[in-house]
C-alpha atoms as a PDB file:
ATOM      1  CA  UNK A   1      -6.972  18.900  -5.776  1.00  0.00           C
ATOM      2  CA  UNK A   2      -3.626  19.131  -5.469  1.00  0.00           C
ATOM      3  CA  UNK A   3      -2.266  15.303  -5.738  1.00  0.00           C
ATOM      4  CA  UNK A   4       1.250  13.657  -6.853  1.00  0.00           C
ATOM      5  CA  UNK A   5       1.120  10.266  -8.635  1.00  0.00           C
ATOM      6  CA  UNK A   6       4.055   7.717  -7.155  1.00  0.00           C
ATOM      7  CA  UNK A   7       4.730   3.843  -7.901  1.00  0.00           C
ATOM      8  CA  UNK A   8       5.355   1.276  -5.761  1.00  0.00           C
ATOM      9  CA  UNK A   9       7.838  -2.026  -6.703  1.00  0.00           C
ATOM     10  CA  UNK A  10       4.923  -4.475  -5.706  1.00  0.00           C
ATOM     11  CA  UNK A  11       4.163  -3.412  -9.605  1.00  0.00           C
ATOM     12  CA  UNK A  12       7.014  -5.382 -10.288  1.00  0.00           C
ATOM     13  CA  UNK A  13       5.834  -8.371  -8.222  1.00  0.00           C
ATOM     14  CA  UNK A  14       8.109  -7.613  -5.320  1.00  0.00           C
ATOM     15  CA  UNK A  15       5.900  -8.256  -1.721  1.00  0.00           C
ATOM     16  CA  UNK A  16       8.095 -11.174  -0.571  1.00  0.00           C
ATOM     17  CA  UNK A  17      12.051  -9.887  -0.301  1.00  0.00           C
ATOM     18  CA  UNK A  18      12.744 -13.649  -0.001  1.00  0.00           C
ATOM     19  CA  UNK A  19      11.645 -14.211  -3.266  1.00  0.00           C
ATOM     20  CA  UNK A  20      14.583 -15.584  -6.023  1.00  0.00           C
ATOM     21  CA  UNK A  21      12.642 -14.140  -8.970  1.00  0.00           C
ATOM     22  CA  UNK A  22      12.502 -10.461  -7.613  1.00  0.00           C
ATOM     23  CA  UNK A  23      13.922  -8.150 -10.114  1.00  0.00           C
ATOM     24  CA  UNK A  24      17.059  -6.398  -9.063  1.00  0.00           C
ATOM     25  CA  UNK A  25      15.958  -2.750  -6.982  1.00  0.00           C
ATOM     26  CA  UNK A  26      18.012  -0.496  -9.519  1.00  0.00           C
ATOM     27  CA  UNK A  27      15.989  -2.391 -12.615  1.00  0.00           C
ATOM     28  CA  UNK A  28      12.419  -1.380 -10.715  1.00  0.00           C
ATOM     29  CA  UNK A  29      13.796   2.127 -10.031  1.00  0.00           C
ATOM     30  CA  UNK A  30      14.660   2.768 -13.421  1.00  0.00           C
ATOM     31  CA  UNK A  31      11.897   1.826 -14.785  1.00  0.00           C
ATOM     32  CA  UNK A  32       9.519   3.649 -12.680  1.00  0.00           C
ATOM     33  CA  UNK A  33      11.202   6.531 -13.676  1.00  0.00           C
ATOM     34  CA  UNK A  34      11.373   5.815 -17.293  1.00  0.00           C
ATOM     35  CA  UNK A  35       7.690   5.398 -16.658  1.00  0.00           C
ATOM     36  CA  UNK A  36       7.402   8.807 -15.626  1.00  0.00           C
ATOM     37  CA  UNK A  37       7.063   8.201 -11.789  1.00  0.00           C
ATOM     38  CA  UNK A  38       8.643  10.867  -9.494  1.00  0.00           C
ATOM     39  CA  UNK A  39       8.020   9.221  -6.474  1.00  0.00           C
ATOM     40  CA  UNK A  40       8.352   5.638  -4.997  1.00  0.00           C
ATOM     41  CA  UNK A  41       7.889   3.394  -2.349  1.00  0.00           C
ATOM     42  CA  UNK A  42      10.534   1.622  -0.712  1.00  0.00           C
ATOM     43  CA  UNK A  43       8.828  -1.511  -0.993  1.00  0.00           C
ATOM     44  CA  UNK A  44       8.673  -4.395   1.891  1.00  0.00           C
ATOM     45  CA  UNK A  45      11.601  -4.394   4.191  1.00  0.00           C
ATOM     46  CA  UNK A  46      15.066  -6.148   2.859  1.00  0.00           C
ATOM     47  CA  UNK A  47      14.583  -5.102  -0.557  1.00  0.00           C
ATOM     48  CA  UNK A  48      15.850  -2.315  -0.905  1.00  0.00           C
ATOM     49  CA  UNK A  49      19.353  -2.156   0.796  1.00  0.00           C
ATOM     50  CA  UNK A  50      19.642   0.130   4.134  1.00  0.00           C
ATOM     51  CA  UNK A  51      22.188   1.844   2.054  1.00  0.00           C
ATOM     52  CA  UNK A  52      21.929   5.502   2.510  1.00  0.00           C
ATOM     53  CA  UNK A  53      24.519   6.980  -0.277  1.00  0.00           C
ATOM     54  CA  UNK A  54      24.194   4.324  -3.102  1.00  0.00           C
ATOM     55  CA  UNK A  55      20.139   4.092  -2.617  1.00  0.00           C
ATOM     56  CA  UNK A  56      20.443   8.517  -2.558  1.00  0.00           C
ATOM     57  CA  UNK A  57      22.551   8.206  -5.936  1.00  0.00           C
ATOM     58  CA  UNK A  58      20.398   6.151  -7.671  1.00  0.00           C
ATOM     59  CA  UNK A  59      17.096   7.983  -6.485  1.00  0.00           C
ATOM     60  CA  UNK A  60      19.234  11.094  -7.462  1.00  0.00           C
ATOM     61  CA  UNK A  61      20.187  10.278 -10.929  1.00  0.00           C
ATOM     62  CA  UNK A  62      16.902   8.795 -11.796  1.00  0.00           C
ATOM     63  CA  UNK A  63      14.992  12.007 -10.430  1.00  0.00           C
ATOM     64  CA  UNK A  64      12.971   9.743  -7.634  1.00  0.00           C
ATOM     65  CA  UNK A  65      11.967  10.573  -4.514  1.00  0.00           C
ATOM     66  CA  UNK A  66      10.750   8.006  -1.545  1.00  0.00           C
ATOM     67  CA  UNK A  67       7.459   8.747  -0.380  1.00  0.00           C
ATOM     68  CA  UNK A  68       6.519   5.946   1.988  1.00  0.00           C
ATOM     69  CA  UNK A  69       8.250   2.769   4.071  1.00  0.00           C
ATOM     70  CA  UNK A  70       6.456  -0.377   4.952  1.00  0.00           C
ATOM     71  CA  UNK A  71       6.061  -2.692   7.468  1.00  0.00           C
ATOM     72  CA  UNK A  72       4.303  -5.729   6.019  1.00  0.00           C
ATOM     73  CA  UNK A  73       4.671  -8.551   8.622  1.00  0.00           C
ATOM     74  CA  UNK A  74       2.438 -10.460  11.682  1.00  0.00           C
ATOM     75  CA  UNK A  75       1.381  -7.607  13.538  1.00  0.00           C
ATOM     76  CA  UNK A  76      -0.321 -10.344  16.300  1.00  0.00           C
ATOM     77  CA  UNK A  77       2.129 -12.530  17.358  1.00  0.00           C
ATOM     78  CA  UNK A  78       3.277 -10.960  20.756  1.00  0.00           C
ATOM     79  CA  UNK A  79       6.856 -12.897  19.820  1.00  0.00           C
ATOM     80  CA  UNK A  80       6.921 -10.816  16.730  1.00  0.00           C
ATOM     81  CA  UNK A  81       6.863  -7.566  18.060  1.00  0.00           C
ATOM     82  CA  UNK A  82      10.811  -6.966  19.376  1.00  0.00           C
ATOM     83  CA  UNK A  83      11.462  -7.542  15.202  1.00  0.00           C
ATOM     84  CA  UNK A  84       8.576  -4.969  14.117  1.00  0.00           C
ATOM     85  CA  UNK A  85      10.243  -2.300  16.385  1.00  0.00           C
ATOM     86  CA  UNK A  86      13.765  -2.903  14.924  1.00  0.00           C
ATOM     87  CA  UNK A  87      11.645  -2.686  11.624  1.00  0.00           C
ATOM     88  CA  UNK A  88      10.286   0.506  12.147  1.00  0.00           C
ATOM     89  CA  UNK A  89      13.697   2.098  14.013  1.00  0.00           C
ATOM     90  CA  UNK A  90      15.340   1.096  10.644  1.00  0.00           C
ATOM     91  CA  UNK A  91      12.985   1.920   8.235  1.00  0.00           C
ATOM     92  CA  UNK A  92      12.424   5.470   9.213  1.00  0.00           C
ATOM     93  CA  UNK A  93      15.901   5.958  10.057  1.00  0.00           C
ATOM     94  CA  UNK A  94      16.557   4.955   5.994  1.00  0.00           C
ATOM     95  CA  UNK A  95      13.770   6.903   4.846  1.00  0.00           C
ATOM     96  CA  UNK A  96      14.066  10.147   6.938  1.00  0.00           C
ATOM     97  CA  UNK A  97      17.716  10.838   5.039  1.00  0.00           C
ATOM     98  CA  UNK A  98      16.554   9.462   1.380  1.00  0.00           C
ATOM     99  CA  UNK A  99      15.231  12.597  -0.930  1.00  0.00           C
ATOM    100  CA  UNK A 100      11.791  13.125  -0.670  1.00  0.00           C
ATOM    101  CA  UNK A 101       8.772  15.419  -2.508  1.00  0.00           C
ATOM    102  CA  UNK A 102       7.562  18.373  -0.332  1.00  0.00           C
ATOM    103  CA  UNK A 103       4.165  18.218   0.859  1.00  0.00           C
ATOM    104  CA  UNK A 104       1.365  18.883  -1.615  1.00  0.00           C
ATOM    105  CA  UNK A 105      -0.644  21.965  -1.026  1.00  0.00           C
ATOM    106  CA  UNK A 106      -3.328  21.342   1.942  1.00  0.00           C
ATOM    107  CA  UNK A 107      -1.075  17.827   2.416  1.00  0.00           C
ATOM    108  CA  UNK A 108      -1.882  16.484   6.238  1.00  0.00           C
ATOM    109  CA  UNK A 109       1.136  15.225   7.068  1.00  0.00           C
ATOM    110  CA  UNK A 110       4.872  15.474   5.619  1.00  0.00           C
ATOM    111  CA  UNK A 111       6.380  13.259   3.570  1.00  0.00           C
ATOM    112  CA  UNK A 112       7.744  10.258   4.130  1.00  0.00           C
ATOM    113  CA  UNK A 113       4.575   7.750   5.033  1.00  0.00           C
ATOM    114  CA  UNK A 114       5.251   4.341   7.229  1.00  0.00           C
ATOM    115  CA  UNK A 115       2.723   2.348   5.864  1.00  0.00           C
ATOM    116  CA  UNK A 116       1.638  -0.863   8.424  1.00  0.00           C
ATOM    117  CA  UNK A 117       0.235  -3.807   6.869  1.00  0.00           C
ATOM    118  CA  UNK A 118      -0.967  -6.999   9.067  1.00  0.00           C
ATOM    119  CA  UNK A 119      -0.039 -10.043   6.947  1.00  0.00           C
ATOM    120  CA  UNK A 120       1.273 -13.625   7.524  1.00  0.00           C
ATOM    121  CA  UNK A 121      -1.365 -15.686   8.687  1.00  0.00           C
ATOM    122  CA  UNK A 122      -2.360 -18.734   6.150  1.00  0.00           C
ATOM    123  CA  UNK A 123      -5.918 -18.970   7.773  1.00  0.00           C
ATOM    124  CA  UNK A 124      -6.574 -16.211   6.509  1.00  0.00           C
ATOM    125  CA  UNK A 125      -4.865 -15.779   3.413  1.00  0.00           C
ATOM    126  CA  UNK A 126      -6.768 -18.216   1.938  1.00  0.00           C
ATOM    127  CA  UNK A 127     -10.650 -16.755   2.733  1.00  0.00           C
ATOM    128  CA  UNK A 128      -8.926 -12.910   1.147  1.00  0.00           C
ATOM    129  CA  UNK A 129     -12.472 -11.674  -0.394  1.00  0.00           C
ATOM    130  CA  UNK A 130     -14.723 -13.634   1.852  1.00  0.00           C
ATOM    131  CA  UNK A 131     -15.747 -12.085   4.683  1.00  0.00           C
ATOM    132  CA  UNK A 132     -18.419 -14.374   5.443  1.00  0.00           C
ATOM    133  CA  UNK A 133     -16.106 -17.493   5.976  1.00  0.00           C
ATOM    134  CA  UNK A 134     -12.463 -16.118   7.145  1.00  0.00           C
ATOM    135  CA  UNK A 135     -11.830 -15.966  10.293  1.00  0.00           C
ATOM    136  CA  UNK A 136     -11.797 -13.156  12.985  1.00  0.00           C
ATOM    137  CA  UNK A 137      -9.332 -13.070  15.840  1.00  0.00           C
ATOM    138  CA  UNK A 138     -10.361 -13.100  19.780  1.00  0.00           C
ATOM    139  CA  UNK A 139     -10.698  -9.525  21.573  1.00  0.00           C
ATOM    140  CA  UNK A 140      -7.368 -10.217  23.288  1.00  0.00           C
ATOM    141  CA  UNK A 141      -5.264 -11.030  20.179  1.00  0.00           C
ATOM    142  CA  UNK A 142      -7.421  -8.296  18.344  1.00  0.00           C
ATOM    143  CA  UNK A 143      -6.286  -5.905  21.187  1.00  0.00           C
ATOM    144  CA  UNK A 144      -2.533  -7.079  21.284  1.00  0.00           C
ATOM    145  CA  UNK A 145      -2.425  -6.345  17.531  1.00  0.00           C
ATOM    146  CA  UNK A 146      -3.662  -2.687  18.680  1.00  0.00           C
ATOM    147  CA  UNK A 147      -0.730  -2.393  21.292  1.00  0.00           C
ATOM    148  CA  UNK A 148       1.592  -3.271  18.409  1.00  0.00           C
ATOM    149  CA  UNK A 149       0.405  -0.527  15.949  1.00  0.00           C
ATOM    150  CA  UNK A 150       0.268   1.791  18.806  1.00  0.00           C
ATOM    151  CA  UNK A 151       4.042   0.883  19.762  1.00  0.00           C
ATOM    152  CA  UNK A 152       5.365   0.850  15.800  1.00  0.00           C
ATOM    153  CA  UNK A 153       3.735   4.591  15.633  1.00  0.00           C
ATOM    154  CA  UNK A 154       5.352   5.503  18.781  1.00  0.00           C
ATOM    155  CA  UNK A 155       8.658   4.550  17.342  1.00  0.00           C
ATOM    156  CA  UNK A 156       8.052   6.250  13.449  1.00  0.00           C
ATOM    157  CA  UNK A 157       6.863   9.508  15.614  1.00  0.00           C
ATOM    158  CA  UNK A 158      10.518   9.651  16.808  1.00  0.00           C
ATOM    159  CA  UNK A 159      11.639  10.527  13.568  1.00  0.00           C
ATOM    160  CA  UNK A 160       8.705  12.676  12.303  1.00  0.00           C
ATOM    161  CA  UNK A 161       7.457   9.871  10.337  1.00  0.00           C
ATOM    162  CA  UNK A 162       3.310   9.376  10.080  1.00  0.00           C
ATOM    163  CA  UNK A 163       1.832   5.872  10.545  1.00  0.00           C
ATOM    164  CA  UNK A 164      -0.653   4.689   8.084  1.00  0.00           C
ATOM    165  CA  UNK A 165      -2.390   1.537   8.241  1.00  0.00           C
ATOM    166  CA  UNK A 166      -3.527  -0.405   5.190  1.00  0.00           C
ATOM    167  CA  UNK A 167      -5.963  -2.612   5.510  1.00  0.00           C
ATOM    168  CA  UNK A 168      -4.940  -5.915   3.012  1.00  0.00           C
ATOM    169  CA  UNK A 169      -6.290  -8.623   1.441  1.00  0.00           C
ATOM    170  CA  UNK A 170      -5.274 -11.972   3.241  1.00  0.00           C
ATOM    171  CA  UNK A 171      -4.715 -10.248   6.557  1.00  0.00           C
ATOM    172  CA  UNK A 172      -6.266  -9.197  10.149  1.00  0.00           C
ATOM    173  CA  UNK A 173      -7.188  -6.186   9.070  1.00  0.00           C
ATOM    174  CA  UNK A 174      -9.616  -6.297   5.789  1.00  0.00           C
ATOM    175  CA  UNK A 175     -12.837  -6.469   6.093  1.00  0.00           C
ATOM    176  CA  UNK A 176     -15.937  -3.674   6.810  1.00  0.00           C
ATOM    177  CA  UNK A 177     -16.234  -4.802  10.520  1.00  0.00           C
ATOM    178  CA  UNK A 178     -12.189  -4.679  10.811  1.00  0.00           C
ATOM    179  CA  UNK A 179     -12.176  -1.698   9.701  1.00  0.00           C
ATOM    180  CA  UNK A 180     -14.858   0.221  11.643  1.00  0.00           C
ATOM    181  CA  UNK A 181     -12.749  -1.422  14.889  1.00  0.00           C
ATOM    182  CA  UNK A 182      -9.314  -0.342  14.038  1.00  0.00           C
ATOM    183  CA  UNK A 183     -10.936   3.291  13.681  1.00  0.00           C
ATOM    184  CA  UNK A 184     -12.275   2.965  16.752  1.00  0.00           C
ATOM    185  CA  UNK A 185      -9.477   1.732  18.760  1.00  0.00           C
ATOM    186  CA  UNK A 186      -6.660   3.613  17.655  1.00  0.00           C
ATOM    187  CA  UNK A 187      -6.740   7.182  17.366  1.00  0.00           C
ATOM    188  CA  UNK A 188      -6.075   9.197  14.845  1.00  0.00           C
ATOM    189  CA  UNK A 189      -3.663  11.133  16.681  1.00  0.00           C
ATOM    190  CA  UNK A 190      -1.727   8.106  16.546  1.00  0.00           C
ATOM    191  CA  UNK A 191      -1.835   6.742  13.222  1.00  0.00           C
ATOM    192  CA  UNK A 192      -4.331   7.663   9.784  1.00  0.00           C
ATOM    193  CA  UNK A 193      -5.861   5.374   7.506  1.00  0.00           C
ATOM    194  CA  UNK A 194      -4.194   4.350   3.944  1.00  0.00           C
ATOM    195  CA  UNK A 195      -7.183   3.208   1.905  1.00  0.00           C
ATOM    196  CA  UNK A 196      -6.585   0.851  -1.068  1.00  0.00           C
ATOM    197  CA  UNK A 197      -9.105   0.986  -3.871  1.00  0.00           C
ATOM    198  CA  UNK A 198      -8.255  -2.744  -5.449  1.00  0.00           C
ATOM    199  CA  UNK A 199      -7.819  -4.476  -1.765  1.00  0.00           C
ATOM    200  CA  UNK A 200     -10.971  -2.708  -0.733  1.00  0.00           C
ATOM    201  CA  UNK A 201     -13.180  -3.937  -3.808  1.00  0.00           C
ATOM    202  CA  UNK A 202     -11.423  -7.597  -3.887  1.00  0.00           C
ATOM    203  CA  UNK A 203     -12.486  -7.407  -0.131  1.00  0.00           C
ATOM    204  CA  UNK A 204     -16.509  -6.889  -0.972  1.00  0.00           C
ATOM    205  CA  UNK A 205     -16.271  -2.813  -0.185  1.00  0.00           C
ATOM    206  CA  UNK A 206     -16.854  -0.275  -2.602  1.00  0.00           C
ATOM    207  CA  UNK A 207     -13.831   2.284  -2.745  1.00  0.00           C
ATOM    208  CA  UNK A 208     -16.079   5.249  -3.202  1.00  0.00           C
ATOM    209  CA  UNK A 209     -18.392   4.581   0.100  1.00  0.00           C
ATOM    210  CA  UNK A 210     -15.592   3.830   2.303  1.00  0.00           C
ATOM    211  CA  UNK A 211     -12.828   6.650   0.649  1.00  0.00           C
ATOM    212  CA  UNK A 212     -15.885   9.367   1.573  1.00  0.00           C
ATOM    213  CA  UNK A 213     -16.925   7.652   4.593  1.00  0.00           C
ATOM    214  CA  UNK A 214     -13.418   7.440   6.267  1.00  0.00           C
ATOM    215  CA  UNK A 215     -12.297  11.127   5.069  1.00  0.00           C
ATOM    216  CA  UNK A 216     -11.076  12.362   8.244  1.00  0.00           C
ATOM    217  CA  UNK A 217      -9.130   9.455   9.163  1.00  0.00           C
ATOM    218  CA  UNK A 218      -7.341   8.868   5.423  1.00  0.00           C
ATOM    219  CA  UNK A 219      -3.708  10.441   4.831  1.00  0.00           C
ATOM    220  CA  UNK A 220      -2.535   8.451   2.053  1.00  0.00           C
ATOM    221  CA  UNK A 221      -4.124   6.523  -0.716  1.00  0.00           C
ATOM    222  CA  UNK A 222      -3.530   3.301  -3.136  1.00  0.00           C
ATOM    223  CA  UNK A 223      -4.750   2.987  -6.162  1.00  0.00           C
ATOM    224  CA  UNK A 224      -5.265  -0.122  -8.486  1.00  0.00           C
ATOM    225  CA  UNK A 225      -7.526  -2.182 -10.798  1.00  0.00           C
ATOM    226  CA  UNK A 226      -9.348  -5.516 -11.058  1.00  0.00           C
ATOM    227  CA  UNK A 227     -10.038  -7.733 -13.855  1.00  0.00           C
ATOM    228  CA  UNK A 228     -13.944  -8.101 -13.134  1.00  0.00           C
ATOM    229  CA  UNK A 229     -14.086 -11.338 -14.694  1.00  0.00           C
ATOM    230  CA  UNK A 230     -11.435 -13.009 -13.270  1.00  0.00           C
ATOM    231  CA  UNK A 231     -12.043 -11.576  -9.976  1.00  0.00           C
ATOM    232  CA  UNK A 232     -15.346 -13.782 -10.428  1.00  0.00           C
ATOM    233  CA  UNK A 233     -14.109 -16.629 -11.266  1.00  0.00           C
ATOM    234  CA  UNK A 234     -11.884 -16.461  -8.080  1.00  0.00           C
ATOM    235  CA  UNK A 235     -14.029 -15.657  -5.809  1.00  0.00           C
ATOM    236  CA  UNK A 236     -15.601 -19.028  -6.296  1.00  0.00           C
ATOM    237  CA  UNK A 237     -12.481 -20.549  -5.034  1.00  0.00           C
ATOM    238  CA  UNK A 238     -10.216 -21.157  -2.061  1.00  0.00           C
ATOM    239  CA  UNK A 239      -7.147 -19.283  -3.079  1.00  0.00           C
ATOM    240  CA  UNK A 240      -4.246 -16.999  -1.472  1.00  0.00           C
ATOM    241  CA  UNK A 241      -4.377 -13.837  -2.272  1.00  0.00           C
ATOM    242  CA  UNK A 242      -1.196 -13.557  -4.069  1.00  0.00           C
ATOM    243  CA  UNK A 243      -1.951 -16.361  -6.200  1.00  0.00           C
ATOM    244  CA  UNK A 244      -4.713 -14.380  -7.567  1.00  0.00           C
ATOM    245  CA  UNK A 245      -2.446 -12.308  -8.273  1.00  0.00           C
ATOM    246  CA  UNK A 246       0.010 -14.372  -9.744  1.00  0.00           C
ATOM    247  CA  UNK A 247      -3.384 -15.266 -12.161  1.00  0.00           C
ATOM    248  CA  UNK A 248      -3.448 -11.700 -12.804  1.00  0.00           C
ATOM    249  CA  UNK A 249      -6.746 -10.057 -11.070  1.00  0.00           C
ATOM    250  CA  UNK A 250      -4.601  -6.882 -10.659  1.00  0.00           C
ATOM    251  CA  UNK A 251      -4.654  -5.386 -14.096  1.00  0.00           C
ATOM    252  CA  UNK A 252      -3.641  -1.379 -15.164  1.00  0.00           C
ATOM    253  CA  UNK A 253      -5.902   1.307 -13.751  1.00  0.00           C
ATOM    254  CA  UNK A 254      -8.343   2.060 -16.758  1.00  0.00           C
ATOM    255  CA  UNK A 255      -9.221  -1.641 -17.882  1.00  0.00           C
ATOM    256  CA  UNK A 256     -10.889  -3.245 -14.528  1.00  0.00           C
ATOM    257  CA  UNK A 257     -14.088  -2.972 -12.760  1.00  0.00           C
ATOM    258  CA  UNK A 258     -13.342   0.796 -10.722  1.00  0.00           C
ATOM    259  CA  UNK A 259     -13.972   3.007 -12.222  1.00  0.00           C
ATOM    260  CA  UNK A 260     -11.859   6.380 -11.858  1.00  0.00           C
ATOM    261  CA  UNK A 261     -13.975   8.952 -13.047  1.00  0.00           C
ATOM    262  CA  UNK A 262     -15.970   8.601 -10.002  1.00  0.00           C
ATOM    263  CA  UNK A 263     -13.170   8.078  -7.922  1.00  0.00           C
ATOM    264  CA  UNK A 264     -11.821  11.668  -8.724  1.00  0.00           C
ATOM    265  CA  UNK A 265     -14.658  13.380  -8.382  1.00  0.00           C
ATOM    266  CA  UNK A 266     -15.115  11.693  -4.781  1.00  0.00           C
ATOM    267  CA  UNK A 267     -11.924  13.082  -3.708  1.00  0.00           C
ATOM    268  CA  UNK A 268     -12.494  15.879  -5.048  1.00  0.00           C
ATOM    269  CA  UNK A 269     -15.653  16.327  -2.505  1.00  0.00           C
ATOM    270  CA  UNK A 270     -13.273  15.203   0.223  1.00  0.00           C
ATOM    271  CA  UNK A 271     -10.557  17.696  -0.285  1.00  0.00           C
ATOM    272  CA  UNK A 272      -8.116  15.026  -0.316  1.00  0.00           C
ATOM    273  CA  UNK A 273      -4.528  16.342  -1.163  1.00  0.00           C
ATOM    274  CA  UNK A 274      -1.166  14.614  -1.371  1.00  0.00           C
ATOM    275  CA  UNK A 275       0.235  11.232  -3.077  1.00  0.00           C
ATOM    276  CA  UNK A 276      -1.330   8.676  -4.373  1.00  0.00           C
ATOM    277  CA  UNK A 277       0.327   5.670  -4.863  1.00  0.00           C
ATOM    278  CA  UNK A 278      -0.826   3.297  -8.363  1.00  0.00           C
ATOM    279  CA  UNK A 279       0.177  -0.328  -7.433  1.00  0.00           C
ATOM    280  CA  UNK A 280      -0.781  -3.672  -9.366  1.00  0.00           C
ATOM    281  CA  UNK A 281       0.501  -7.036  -7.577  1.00  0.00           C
ATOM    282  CA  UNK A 282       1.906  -9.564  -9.647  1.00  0.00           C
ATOM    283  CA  UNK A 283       3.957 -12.715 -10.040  1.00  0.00           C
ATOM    284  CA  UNK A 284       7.546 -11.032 -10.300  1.00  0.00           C
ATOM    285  CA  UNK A 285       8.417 -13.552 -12.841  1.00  0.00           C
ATOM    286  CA  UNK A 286       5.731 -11.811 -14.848  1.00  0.00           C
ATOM    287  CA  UNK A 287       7.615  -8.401 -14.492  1.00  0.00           C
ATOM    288  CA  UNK A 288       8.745  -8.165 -17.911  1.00  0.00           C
ATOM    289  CA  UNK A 289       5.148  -6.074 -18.638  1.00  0.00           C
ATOM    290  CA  UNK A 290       5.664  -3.690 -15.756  1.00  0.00           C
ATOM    291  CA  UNK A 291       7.182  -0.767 -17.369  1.00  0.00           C
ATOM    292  CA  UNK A 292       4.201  -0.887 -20.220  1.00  0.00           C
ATOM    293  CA  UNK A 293       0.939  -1.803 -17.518  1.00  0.00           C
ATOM    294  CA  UNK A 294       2.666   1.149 -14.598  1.00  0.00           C
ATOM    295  CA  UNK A 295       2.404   3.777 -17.798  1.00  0.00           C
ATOM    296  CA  UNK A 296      -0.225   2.822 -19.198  1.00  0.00           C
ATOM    297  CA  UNK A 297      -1.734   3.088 -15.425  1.00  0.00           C
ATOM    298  CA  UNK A 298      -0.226   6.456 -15.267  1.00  0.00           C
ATOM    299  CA  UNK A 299      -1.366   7.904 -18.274  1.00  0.00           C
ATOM    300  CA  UNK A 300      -5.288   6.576 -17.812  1.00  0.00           C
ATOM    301  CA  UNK A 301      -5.357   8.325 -14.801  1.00  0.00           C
ATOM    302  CA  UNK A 302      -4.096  11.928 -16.713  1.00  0.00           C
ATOM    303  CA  UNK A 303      -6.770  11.295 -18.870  1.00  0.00           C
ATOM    304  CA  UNK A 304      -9.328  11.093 -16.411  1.00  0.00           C
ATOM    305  CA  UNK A 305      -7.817  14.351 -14.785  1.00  0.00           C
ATOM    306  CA  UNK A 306      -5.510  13.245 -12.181  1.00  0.00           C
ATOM    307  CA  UNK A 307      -2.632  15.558 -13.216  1.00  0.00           C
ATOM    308  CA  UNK A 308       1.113  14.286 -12.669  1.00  0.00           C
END
């Protein structure tokens, strides 16, 4: 395999750029590189400032490169859609001039990655983990949501950027069923898959049956780790997905319920090569253990033979 390791600033708690406890950008930066990271995310959009030479400094100094931009926003609401275009147009306009890895050997697509995540809707944010009880949108809003990811790639394909959609926790797209229809209905021509081991387990999937079953479609990969036992405990309860977070069901890769061994020798069957990004959700006010749980992440996974 031929595979880079990045980090992602949702390790330091920051998914909502509204949030007042965020850590400042050039604090998560540094640290991901004093972690050992080469490569980052840019995290959701606002965080990061749409600064081209101070952002290219501090990447520079710190020996960082951006891998991946991310839309993370309501990707139904036919009102939302004029903002997720600006979104995109400005994210991979950013991204595009920021330094960035080449492409690892056998890679699909360049560098950088727009990564598009459906989130923002409370009815479902509260049933994350239970497909049985959350529910599913109509064919028509299902379909507009389609026409939106198809329009966001159009715009990212401007600037050479490839579209990857996540499917999250809390969101429109999570569950097996979800899945199996976004595949369906858009194209790989048009955008790949960006599989996340912890949202896929959290979500009642196991990452190992759906990273070899959706092969073809995956460019880009997440990886992260659940606390088994409080995992169970949640999913006995009504609670937003970030909240079990907050309680800490994201813990470092090496001391949850995946288990990476396996993992690596899956991809290893699927000839996957490129980045993978570690991420681990958290309450940012709990941020103060991110430097220690991202390297202890990254240094599990060396011992289990994912080479930095």
């Amino acid at each position: 395999m031929s595979i880079k390791i990045a980090s992602a600033p949702c390790c330091w708690g920051v998914d909502d750029p509204k949030n007042p406890f965020l850590p400042h950008w050039k604090k998560v930066l540094h640290e991901a590189s004093t972690a050992g990271y080469k490569g980052i995310e840019l995290g959701p959009y606002g965080y990061i400032p749409l600064d081209i030479d101070t952002v290219s400094r501090e990447l520079q100094s710190l020996n960082l490169n951006i891998i991946a931009g991310t839309i993370f926003d309501d990707l139904v609401e036919p009102s939302n859609l004029t903002n997720l275009l600006q979104q995109a147009e400005n994210i991979c306009q950013f991204i595009t001039r920021l330094p960035m890895p080449a492409a690892e050997k056998s890679q699909k697509f360049p560098l950088p990655y727009l990564v598009i995540i459906d989130w923002g809707h409370p009815e479902r944010d509260i049933k994350a983990g239970h497909s049985d009880t959350a529910p599913r949108l109509s064919e028509q809003h299902w379909q507009q949501m389609m026409t939106h990811i198809r329009a966001i790639a159009s715009v990212a394909n401007k600037y050479g950027v490839r579209s990857v959609i996540h499917p999250h926790a809390g969101g429109y797209i999570e569950f097996a069923d979800e899945i199996e229809k976004l595949v369906t209905d858009i194209s790989y021509d048009i955008a790949g898959l960006c599989l996340d081991t912890g949202h896929l387990y959290y979500s009642g999937m196991d990452p190992e049956t759906w990273l070899r079953k959706y092969s073809d479609n995956i460019d880009y990969i997440h990886f992260k780790d659940i606390d088994s036992s409080l995992y169970q405990q949640i999913m006995q309860e009504e609670i937003k997905f970030f909240d079990a977070c907050a309680r800490g069901v994201m813990c470092p890769i090496g001391k949850g319920a995946i288990d990476y061994t396996a993992l690596k020798a899956c991809l290893e069957d699927i000839d996957y090569h490129g980045f993978i990004t570690i991420e681990q959700e958290r309450d940012p006010c709990n941020s103060d253990t991110s430097l220690r749980d991202v390297t202890e992440s990254r240094l599990y996974l060396a011992q289990v033979g994912f080479n930095h």
